[in-house]
C-alpha atoms as a PDB file:
ATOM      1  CA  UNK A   1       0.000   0.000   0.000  1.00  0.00           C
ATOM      2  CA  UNK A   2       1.376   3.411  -0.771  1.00  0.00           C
ATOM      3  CA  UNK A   3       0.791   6.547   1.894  1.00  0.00           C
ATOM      4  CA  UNK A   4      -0.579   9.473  -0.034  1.00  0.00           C
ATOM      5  CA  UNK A   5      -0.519  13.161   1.138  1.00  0.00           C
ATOM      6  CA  UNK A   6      -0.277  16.546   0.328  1.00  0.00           C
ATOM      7  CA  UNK A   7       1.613  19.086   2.634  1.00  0.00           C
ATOM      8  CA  UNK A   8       0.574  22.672   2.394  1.00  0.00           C
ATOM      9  CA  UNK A   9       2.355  24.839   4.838  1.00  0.00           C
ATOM     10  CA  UNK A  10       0.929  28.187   5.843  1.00  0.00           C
ATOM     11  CA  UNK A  11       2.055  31.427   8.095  1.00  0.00           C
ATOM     12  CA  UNK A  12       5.814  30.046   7.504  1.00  0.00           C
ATOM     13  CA  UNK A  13       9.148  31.733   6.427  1.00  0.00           C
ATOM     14  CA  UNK A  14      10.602  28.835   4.484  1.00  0.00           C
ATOM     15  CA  UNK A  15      14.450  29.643   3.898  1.00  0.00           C
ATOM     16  CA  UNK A  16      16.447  28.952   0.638  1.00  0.00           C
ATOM     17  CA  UNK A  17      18.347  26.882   3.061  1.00  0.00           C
ATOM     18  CA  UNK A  18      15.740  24.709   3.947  1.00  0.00           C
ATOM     19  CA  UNK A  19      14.787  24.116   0.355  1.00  0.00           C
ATOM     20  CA  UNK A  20      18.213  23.509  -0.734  1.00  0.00           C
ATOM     21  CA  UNK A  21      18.416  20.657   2.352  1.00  0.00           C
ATOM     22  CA  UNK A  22      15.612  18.895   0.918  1.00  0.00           C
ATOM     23  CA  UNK A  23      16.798  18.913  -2.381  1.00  0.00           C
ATOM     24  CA  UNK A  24      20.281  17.862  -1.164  1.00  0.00           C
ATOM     25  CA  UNK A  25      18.935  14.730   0.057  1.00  0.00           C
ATOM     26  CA  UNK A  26      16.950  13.900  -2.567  1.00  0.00           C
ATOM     27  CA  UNK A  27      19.575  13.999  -4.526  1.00  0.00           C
ATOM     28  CA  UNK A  28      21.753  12.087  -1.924  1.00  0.00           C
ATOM     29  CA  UNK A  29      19.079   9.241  -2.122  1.00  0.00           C
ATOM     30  CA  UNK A  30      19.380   9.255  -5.562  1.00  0.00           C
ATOM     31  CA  UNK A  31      22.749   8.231  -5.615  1.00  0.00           C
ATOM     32  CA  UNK A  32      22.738   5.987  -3.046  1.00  0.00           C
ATOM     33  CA  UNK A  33      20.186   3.978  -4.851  1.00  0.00           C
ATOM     34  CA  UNK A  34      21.405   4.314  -8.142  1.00  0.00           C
ATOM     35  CA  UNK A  35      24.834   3.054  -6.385  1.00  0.00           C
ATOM     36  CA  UNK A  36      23.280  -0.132  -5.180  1.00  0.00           C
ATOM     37  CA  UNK A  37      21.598  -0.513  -8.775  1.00  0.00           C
ATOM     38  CA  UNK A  38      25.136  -0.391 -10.043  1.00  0.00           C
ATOM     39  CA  UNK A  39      26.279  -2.704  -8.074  1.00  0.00           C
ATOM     40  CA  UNK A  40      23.733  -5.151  -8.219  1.00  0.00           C
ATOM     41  CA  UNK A  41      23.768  -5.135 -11.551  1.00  0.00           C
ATOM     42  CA  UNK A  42      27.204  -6.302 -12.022  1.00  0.00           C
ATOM     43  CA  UNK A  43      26.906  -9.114  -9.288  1.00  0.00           C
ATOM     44  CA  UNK A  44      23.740  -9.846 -11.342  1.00  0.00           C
ATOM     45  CA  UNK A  45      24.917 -10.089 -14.747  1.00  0.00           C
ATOM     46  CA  UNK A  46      26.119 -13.438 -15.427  1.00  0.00           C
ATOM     47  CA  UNK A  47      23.381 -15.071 -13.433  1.00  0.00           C
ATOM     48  CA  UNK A  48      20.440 -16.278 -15.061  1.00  0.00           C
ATOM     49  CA  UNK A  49      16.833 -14.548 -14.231  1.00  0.00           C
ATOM     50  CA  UNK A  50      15.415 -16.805 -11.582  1.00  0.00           C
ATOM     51  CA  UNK A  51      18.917 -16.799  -9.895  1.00  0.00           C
ATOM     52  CA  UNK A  52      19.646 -13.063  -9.819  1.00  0.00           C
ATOM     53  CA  UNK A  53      18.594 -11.069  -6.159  1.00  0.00           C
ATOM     54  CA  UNK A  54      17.668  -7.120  -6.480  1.00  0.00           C
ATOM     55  CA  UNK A  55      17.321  -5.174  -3.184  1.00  0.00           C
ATOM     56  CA  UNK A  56      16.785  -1.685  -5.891  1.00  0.00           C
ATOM     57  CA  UNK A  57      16.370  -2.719  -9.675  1.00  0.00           C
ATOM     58  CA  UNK A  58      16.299   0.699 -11.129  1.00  0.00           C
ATOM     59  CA  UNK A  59      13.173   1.383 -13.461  1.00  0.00           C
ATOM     60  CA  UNK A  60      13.312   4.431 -14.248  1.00  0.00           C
ATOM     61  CA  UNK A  61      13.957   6.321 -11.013  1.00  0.00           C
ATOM     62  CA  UNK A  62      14.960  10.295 -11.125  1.00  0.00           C
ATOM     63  CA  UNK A  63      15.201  13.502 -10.209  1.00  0.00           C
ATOM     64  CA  UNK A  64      13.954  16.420 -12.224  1.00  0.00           C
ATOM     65  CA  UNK A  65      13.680  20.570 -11.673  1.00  0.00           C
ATOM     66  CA  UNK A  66      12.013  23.264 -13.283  1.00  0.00           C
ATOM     67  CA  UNK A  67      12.972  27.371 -13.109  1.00  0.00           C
ATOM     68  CA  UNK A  68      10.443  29.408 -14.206  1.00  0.00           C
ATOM     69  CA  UNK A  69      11.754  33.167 -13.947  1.00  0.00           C
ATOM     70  CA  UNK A  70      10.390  36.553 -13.938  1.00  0.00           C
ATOM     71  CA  UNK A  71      10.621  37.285 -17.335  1.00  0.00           C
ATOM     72  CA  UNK A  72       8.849  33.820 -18.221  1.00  0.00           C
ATOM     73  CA  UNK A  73      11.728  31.785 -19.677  1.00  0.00           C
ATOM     74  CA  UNK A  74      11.564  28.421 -18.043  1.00  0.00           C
ATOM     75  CA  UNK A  75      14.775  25.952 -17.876  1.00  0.00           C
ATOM     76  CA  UNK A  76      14.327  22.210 -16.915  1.00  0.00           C
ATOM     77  CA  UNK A  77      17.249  20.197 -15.280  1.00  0.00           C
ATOM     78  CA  UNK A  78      17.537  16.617 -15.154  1.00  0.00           C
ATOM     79  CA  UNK A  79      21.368  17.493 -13.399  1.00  0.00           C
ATOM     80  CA  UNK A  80      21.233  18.321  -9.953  1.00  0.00           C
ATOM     81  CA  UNK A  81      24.640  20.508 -10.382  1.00  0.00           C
ATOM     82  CA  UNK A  82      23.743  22.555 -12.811  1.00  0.00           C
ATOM     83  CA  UNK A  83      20.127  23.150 -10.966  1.00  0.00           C
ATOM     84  CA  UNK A  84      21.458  23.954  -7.900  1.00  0.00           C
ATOM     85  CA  UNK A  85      24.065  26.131  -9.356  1.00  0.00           C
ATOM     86  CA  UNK A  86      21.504  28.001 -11.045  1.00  0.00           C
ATOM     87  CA  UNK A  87      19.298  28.115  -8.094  1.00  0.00           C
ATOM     88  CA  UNK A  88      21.391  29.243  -5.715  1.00  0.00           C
ATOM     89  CA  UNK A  89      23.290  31.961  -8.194  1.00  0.00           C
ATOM     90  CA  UNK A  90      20.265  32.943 -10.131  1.00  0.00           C
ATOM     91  CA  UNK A  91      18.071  32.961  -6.891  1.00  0.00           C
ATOM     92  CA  UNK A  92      16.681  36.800  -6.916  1.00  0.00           C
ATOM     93  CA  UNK A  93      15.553  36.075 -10.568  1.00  0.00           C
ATOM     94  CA  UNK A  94      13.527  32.852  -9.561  1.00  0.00           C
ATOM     95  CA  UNK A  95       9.559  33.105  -9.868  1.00  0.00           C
ATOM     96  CA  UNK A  96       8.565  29.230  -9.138  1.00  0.00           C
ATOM     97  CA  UNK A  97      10.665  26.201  -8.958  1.00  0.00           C
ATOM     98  CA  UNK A  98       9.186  22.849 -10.049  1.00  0.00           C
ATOM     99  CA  UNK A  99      10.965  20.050  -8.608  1.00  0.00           C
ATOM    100  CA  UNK A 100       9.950  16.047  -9.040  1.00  0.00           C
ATOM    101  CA  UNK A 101      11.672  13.281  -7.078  1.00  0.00           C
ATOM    102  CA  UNK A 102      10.904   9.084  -8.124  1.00  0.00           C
ATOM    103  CA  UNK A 103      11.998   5.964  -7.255  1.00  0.00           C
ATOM    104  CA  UNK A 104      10.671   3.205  -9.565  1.00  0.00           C
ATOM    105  CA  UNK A 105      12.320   0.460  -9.050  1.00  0.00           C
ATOM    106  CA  UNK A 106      11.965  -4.215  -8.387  1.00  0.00           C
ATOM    107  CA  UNK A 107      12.943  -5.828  -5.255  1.00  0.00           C
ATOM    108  CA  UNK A 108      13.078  -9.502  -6.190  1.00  0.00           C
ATOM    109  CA  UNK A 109      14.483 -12.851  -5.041  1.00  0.00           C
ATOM    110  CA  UNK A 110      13.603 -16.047  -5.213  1.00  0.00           C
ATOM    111  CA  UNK A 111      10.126 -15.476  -3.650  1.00  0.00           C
ATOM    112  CA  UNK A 112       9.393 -12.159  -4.813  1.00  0.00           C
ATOM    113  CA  UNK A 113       9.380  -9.487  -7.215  1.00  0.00           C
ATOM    114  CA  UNK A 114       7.588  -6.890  -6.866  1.00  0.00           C
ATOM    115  CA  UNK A 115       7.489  -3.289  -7.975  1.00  0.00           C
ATOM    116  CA  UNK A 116       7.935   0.077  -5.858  1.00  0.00           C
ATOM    117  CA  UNK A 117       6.855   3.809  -6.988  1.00  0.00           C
ATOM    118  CA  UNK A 118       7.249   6.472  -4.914  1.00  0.00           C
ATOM    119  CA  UNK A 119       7.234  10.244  -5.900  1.00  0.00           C
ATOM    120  CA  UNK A 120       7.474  13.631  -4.245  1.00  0.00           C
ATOM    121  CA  UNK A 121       6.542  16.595  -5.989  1.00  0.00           C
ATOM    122  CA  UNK A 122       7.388  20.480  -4.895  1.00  0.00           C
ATOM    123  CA  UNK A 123       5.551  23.470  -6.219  1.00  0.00           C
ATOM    124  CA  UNK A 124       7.168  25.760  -5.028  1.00  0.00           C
ATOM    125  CA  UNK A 125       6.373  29.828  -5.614  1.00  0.00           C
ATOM    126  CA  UNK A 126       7.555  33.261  -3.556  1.00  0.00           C
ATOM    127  CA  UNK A 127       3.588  32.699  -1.164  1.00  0.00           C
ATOM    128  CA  UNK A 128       2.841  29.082  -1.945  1.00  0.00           C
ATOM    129  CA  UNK A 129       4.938  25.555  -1.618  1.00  0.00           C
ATOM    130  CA  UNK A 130       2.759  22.729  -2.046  1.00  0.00           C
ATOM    131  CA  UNK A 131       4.187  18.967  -1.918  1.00  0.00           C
ATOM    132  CA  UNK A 132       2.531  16.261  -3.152  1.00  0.00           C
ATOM    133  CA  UNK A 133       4.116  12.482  -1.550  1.00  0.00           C
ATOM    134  CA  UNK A 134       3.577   9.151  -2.579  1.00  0.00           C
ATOM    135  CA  UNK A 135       5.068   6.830  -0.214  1.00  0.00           C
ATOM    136  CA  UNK A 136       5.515   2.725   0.220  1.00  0.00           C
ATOM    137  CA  UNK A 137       4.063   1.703   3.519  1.00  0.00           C
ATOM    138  CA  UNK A 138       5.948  -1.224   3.048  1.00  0.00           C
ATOM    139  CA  UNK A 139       9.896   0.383   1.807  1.00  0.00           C
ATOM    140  CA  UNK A 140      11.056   2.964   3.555  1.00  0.00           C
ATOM    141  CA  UNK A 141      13.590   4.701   1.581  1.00  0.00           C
ATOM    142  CA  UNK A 142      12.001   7.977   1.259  1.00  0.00           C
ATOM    143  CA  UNK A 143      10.881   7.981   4.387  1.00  0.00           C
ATOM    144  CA  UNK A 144      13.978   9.799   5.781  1.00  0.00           C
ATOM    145  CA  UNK A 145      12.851  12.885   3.241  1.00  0.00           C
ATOM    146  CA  UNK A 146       9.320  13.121   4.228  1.00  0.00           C
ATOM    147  CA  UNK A 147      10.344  13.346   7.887  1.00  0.00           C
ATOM    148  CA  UNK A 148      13.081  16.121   6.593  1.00  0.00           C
ATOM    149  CA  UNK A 149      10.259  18.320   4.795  1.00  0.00           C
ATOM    150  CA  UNK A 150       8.089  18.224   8.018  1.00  0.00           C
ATOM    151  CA  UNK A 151      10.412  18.923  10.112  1.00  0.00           C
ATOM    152  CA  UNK A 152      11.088  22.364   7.562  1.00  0.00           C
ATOM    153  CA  UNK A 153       7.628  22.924   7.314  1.00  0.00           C
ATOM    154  CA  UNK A 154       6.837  22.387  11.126  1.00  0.00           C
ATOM    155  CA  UNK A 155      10.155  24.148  12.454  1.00  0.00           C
ATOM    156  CA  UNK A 156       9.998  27.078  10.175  1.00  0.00           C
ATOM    157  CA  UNK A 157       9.972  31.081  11.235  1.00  0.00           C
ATOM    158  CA  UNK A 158       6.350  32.349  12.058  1.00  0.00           C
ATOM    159  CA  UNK A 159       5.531  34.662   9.103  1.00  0.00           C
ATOM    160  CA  UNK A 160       2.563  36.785  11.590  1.00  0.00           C
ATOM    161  CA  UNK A 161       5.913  37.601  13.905  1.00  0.00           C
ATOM    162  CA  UNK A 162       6.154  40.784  16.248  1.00  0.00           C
ATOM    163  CA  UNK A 163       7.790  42.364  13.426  1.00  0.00           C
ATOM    164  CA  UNK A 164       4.192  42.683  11.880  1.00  0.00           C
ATOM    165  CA  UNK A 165       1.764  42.655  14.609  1.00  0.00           C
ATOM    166  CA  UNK A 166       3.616  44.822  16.487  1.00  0.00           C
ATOM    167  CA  UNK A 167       4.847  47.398  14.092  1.00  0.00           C
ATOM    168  CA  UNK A 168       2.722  50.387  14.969  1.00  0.00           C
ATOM    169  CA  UNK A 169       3.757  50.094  18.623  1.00  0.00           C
ATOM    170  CA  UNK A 170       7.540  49.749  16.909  1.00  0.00           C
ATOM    171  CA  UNK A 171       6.858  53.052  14.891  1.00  0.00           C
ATOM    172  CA  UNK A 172       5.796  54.815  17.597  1.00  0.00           C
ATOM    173  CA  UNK A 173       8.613  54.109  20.233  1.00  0.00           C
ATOM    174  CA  UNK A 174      11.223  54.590  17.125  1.00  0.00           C
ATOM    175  CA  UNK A 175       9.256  58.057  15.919  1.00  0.00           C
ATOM    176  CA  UNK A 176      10.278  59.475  19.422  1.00  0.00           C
ATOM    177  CA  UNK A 177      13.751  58.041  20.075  1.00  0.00           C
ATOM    178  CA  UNK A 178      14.649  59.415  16.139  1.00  0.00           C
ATOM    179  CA  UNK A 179      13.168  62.883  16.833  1.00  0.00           C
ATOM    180  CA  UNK A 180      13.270  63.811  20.963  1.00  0.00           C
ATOM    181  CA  UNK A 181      16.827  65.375  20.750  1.00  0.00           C
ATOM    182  CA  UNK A 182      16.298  67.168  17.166  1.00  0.00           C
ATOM    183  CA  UNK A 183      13.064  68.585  18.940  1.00  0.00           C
ATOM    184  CA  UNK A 184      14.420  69.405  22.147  1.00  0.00           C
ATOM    185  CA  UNK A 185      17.043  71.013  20.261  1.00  0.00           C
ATOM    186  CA  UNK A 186      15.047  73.321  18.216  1.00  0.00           C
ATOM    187  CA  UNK A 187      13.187  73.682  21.557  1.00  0.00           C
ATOM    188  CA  UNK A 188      15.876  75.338  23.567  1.00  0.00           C
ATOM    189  CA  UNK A 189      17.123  77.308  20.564  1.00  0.00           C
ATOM    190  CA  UNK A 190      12.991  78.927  20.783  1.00  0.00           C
ATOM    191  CA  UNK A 191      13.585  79.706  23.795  1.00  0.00           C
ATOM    192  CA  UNK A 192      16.098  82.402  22.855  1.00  0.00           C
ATOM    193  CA  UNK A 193      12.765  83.901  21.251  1.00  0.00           C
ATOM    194  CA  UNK A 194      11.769  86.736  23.781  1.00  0.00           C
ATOM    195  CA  UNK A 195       8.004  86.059  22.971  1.00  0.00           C
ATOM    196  CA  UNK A 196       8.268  81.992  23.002  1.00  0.00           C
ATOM    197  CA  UNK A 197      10.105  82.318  26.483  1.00  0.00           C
ATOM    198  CA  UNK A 198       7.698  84.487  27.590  1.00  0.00           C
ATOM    199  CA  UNK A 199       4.799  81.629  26.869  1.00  0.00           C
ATOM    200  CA  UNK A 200       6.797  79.059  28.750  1.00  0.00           C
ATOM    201  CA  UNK A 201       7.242  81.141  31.381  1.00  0.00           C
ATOM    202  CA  UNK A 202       3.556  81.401  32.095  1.00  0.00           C
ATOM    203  CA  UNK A 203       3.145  77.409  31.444  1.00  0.00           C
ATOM    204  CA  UNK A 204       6.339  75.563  32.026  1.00  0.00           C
ATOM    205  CA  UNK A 205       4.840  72.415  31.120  1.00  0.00           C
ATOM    206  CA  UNK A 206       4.378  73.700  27.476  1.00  0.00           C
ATOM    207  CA  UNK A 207       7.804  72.933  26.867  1.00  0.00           C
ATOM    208  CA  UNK A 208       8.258  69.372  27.566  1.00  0.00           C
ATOM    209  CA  UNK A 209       4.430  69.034  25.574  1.00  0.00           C
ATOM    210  CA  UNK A 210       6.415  71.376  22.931  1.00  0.00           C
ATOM    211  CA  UNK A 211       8.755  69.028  22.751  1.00  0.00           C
ATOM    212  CA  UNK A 212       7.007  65.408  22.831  1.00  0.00           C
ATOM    213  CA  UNK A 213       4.883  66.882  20.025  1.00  0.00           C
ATOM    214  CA  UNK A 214       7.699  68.171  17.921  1.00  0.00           C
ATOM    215  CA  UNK A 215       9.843  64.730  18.342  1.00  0.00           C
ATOM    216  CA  UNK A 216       6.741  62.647  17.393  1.00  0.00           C
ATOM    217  CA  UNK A 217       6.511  64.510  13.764  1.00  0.00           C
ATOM    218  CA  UNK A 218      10.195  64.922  13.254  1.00  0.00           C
ATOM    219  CA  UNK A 219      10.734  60.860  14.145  1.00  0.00           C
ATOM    220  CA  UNK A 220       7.827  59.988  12.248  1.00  0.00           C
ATOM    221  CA  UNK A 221       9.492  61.279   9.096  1.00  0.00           C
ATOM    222  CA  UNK A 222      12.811  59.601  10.251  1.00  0.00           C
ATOM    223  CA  UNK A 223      10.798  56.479  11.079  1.00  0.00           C
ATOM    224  CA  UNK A 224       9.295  56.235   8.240  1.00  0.00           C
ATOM    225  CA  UNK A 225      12.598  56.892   5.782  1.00  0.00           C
ATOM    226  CA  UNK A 226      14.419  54.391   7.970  1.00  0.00           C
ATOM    227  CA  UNK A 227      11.902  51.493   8.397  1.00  0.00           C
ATOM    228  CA  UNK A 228      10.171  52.222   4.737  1.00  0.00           C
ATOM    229  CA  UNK A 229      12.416  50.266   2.620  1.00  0.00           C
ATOM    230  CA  UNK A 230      12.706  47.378   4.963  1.00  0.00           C
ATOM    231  CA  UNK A 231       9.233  46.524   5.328  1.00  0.00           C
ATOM    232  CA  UNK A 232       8.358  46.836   1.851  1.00  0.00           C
ATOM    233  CA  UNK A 233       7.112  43.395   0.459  1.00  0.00           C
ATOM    234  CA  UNK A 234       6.804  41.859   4.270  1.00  0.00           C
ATOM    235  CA  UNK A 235       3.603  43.296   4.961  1.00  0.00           C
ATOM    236  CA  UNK A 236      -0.232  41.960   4.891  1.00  0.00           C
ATOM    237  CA  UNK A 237      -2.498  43.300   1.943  1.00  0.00           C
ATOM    238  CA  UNK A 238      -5.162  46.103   2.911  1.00  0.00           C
ATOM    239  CA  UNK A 239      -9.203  45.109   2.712  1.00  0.00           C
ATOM    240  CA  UNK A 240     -11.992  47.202   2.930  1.00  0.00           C
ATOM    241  CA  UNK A 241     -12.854  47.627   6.825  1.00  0.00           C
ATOM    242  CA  UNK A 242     -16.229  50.472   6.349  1.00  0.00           C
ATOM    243  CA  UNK A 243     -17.128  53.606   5.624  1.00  0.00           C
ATOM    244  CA  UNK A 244     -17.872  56.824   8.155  1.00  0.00           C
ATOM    245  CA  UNK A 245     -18.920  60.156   7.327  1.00  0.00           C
ATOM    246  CA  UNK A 246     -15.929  61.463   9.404  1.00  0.00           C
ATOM    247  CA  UNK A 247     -13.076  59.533   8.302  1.00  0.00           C
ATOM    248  CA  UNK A 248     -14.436  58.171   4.714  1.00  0.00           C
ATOM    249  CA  UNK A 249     -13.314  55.151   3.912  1.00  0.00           C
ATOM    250  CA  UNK A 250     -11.318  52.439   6.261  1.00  0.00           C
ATOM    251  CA  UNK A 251      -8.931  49.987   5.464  1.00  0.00           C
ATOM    252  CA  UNK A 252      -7.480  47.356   7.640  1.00  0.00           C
ATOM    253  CA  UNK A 253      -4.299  44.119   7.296  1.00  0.00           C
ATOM    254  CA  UNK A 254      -5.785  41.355   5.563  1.00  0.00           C
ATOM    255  CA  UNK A 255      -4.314  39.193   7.920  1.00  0.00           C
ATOM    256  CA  UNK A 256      -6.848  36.077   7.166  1.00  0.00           C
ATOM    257  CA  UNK A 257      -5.436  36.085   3.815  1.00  0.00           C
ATOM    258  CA  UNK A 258      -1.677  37.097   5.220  1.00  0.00           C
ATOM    259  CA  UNK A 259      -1.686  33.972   7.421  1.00  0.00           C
ATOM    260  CA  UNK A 260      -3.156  31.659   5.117  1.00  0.00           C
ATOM    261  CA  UNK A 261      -0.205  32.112   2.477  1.00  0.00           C
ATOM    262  CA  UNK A 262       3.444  31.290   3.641  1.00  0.00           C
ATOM    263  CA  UNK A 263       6.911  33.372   2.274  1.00  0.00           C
ATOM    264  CA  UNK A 264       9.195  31.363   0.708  1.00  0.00           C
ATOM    265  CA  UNK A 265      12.347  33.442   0.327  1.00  0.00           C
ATOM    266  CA  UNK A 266      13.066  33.392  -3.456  1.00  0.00           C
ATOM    267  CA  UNK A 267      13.052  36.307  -6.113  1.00  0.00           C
ATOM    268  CA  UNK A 268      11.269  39.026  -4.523  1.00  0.00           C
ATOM    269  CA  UNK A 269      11.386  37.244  -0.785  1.00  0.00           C
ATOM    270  CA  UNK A 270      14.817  36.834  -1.295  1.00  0.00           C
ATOM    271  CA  UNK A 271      15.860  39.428   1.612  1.00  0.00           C
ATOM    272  CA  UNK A 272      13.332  39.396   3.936  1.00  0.00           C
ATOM    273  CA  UNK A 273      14.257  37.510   6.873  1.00  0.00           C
ATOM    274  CA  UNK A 274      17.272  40.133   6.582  1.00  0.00           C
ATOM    275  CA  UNK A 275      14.577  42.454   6.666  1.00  0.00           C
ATOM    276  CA  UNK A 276      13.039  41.291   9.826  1.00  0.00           C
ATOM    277  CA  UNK A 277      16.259  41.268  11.313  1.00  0.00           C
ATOM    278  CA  UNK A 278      17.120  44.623  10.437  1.00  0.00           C
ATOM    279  CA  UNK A 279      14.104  46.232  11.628  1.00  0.00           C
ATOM    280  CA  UNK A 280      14.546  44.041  15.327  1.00  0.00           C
ATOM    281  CA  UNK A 281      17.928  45.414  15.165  1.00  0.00           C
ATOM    282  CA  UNK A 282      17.155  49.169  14.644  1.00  0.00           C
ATOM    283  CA  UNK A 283      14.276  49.159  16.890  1.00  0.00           C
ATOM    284  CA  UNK A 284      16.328  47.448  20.119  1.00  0.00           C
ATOM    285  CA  UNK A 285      18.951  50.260  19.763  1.00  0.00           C
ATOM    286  CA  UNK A 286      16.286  53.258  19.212  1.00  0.00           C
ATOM    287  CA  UNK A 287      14.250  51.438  22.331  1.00  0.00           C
ATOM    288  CA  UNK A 288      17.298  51.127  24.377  1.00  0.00           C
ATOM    289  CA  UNK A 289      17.585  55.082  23.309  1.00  0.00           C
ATOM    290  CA  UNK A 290      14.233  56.439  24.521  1.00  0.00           C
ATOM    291  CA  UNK A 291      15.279  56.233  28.159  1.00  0.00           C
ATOM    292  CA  UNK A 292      17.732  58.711  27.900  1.00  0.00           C
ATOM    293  CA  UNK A 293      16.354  61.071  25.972  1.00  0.00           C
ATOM    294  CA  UNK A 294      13.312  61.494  28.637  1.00  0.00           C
ATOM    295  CA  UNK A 295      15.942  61.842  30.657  1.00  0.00           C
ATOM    296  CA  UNK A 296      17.405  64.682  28.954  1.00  0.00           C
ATOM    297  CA  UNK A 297      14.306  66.286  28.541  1.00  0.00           C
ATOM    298  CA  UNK A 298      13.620  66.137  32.035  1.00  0.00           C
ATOM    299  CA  UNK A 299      16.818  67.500  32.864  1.00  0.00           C
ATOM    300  CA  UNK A 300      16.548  70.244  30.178  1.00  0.00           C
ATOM    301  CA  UNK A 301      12.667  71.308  31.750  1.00  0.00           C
ATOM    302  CA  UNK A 302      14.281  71.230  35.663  1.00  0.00           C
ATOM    303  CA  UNK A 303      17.034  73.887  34.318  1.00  0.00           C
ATOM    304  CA  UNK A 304      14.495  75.712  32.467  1.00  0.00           C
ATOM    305  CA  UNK A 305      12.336  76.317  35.621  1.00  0.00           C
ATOM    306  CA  UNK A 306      15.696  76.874  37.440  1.00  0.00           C
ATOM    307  CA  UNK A 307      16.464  79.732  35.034  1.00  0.00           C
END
């Protein structure tokens, strides 16, 4: 009997590494099979039919790939060298990869012969990696595989992380730590401003407001510039969310749809786990920033009252 299944993996980073891993071992199987064929086949040679022993009589077993690129030219490989070369070199360029692994082959002695097909088949695209698997119950030589590609698909990277839910929360903290000391800056230099100095005389706890207010714009540009670039192509889609008289209409992450796809990180996905990185990486060291800054400003508003 032969186990049949299709994996589809959702709300998962799935890592060029992890797909060349899988494909390594196919193509490690491969060869070890083939080897035994090779071997077997010599031992087997002079003997007559009913005499000969197969553990893996190779009928027709292989290991194929497809490239399909951006601009549409498609290049099949039945050499796992030059695929993986091209894979791995070629990898921004790479729309979908196609790749179908099969081991047809006899086992026979003198009590048996009987016939084995297995198969497993990756779609593979930058949302969407599909594998179809067509196992023995009773051979287990791709068995080792199958447990591989779980193990990838089960172990992988949320793709819902902090780095999306969380990014408004992210923008805001960053917004301030980028713009508090330009603002409080610009701030004190007001203050030089007979008429300005006379207003925070009258209200000293304008200027800290002043200042809290000013930062938040001048970050938020900052923000924006610095954290822009990296989480373009990493984010949900909008939907429609309703319609108010006051704020027209409203749009909200599609995160139903967002979770339901995965990111494999080919062409376009290439980067973004170094994307996700980078933005954890930016906003630790502006978060770890914010602290002092209040502090400054508190120290600047103490002097100001002082003076």
């Amino acid at each position: 009997m032969h186990e049949e299944s299709t994996l589809e993996v959702n709300n998962r980073i799935i890592t060029a590494d992890d797909l060349n891993q899988i494909f390594s071992m196919m193509n490690d199987t491969l060869n070890k099979w083939l080897k035994v064929y090779q071997n077997e086949n010599r031992q087997n040679e002079p003997l007559d039919y009913k005499y000969q022993k197969w553990s893996f009589k190779d009928e027709g077993s292989m290991l194929i790939f497809e490239i399909t690129f951006y601009d549409n030219t498609t290049i099949k490989f039945d050499n796992y060298g030059s695929f993986i070369g091209v894979f791995n070199n070629k990898i921004y360029d790479i729309k979908e990869v196609y790749a179908r692994f099969m081991l047809h082959y006899n086992i026979q002695d003198e009590f048996e012969n009987k016939y084995y097909h297995s198969h497993i088949i990756m779609r593979i695209s930058e949302n969407r990696i599909s594998t179809d698997i067509s196992v023995s119950n009773e051979d287990n030589k791709m068995k080792e595989i199958y447990r591989l590609i779980q193990e990838k698909f089960n172990n992988a990277q949320t793709k819902y992380d902090s780095v999306i839910k969380k990014r408004r929360t992210m923008m805001l903290i960053s917004s301030f730590a980028l713009g508090l000391i330009p603002a409080l800056v610009i701030c004190i230099g007001l203050m030089f401003v007979p008429a300005i100095k006379g207003v925070i005389s009258e209200a000293i706890v304008a200027f800290p407001i002043a200042v809290l207010i000013f930062g938040y714009f001048i970050g938020d540009l900052i923000a924006n510039n610095v954290f822009g670039k990296l989480y373009e192509g990493i984010l949900p889609d909008k939907k429609y969310a309703g319609w108010s008289r006051e704020s027209g209409a409203t749009y909200v992450d599609d995160v139903d749809s967002y979770t339901s796809s995965c990111e494999i990180l080919i062409g376009n996905n290439t980067d973004n786990l170094k994307k996700r990185e980078e933005i954890k990486r930016k906003y630790s060291k502006y978060k770890k920033l914010l602290p002092y800054e209040l502090g400054a400003l508190i120290i600047a508003t103490v002097i100001i009252i002082v003076l």
